[in-house]
Protein backbone atom coordinates (compact mmCIF):
# COMPACT_ATOMS: atom_id res chain seq x y z
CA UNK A 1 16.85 1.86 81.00
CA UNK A 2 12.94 1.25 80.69
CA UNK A 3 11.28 1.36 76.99
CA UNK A 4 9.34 4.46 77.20
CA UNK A 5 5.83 3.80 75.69
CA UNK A 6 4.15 6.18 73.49
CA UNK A 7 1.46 8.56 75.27
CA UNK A 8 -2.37 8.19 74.50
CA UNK A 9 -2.52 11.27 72.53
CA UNK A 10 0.62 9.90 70.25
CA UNK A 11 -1.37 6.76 69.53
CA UNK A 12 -4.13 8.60 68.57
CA UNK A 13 -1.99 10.34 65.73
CA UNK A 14 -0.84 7.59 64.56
CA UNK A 15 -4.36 5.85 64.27
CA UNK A 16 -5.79 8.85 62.88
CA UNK A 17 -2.90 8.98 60.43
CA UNK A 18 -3.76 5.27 58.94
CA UNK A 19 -7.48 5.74 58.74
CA UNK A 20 -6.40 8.94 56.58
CA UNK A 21 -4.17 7.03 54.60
CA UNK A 22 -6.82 3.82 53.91
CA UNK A 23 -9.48 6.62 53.20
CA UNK A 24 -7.43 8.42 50.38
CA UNK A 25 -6.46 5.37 49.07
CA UNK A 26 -10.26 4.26 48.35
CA UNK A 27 -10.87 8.17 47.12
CA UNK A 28 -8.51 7.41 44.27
CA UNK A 29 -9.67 3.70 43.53
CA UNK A 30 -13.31 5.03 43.30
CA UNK A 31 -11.76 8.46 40.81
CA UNK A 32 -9.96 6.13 38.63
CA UNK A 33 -13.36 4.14 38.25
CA UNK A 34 -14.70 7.07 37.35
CA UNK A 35 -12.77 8.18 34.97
CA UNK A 36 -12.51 4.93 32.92
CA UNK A 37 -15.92 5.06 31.74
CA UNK A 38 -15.47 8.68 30.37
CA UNK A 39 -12.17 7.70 28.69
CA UNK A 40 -14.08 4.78 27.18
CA UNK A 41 -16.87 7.03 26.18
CA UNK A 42 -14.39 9.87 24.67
CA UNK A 43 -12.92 7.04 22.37
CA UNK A 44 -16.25 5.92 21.16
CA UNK A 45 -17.46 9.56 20.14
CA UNK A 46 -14.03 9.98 18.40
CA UNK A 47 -14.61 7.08 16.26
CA UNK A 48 -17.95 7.89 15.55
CA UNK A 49 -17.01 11.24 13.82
CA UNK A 50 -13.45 9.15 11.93
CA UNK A 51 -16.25 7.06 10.62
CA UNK A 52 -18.56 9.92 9.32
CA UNK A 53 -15.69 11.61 7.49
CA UNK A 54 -14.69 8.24 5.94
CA UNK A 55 -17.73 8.08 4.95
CA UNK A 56 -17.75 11.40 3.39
CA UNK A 57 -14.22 10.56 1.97
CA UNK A 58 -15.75 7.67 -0.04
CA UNK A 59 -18.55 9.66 -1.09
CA UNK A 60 -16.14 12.36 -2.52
CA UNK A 61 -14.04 9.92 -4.11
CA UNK A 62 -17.16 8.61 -5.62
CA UNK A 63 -18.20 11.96 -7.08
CA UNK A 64 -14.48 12.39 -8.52
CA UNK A 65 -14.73 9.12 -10.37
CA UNK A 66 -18.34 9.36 -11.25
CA UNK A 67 -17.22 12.83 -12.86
CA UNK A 68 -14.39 10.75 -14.63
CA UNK A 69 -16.82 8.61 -16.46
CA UNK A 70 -18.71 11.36 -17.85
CA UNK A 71 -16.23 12.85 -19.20
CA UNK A 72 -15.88 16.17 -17.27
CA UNK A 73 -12.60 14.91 -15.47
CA UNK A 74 -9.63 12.67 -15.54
CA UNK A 75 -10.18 9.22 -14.49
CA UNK A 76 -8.07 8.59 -11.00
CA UNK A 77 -5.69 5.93 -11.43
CA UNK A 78 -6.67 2.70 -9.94
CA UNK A 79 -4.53 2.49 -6.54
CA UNK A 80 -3.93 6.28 -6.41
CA UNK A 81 -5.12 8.50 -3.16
CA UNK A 82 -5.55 11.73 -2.57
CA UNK A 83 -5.27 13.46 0.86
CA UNK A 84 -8.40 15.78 1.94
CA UNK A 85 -7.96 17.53 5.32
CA UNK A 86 -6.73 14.60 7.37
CA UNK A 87 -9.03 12.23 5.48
CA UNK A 88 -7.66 10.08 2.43
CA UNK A 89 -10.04 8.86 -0.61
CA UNK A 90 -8.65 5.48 -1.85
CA UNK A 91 -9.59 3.96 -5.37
CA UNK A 92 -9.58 0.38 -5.10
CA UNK A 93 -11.15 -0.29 -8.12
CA UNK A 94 -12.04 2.15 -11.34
CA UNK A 95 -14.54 1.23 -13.95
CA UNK A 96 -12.00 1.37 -17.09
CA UNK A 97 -12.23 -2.77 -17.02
CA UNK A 98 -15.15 -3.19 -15.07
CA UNK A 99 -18.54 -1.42 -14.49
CA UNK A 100 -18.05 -1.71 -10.85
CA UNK A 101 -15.75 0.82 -9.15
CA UNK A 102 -14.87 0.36 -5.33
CA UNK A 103 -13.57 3.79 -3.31
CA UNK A 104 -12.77 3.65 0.02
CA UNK A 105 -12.63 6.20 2.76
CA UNK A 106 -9.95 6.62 5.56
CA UNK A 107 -10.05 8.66 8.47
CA UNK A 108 -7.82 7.61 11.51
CA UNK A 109 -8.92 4.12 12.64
CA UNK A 110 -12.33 3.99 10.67
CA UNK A 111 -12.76 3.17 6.94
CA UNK A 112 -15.67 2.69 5.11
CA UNK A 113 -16.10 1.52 1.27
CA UNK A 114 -18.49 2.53 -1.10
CA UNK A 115 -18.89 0.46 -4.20
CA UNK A 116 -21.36 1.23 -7.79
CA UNK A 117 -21.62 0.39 -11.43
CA UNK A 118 -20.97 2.27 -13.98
CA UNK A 119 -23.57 1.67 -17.42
């Protein structure tokens, strides 16, 4: 019994089928570069906006105390936090033994402090 070769047009399948293959396989190499950057890019705006709300956190827990040392509220406790629509105000520091008081503002990853004296 002879080996029976493949035809011409049976070769050509089976080339044509391998160049497919090696093509789709750069297609998705060059997608997933593509898509990195935008991932990358999505993260950064998303911490951009956590670190304007901190920042607005702070400044609201800095209004709260400042309204404390007036007079026209209670003074947070120093360590105490309160939660504000996914954003939490932290007082680090109040001004009942110092003149400086330290709040900080936390929103997801990004925190940012804001610090004054008191007279």
């Amino acid at each position: 019994m002879k080996a029976q070769l493949p035809s011409q047009s049976e070769s050509r399948k089976g080339t044509v089928l391998i160049v497919l293959v090696v093509i789709m396989a750069i297609l998705a190499l060059v997608v997933a570069g593509a898509v990195r950057p935008v991932r990358d890019e999505s993260d950064i705006a998303t911490l951009r906006v956590e670190t304007v709300r901190a920042f607005y956190a702070a400044e609201s827990g800095g209004i709260i105390l400042m309204n404390g040392v007036i007079g026209q509220s209670t003074m947070p406790v120093e360590g105490s936090t309160i939660q504000l629509n996914g954003q939490q105000i932290l007082f680090v520091q109040t001004p009942d033994s110092q003149p400086v008081a330290i709040v900080e503002g936390i929103c997801g990853d990004a925190r940012r402090r804001v610090s004054f004296t008191t007279e």
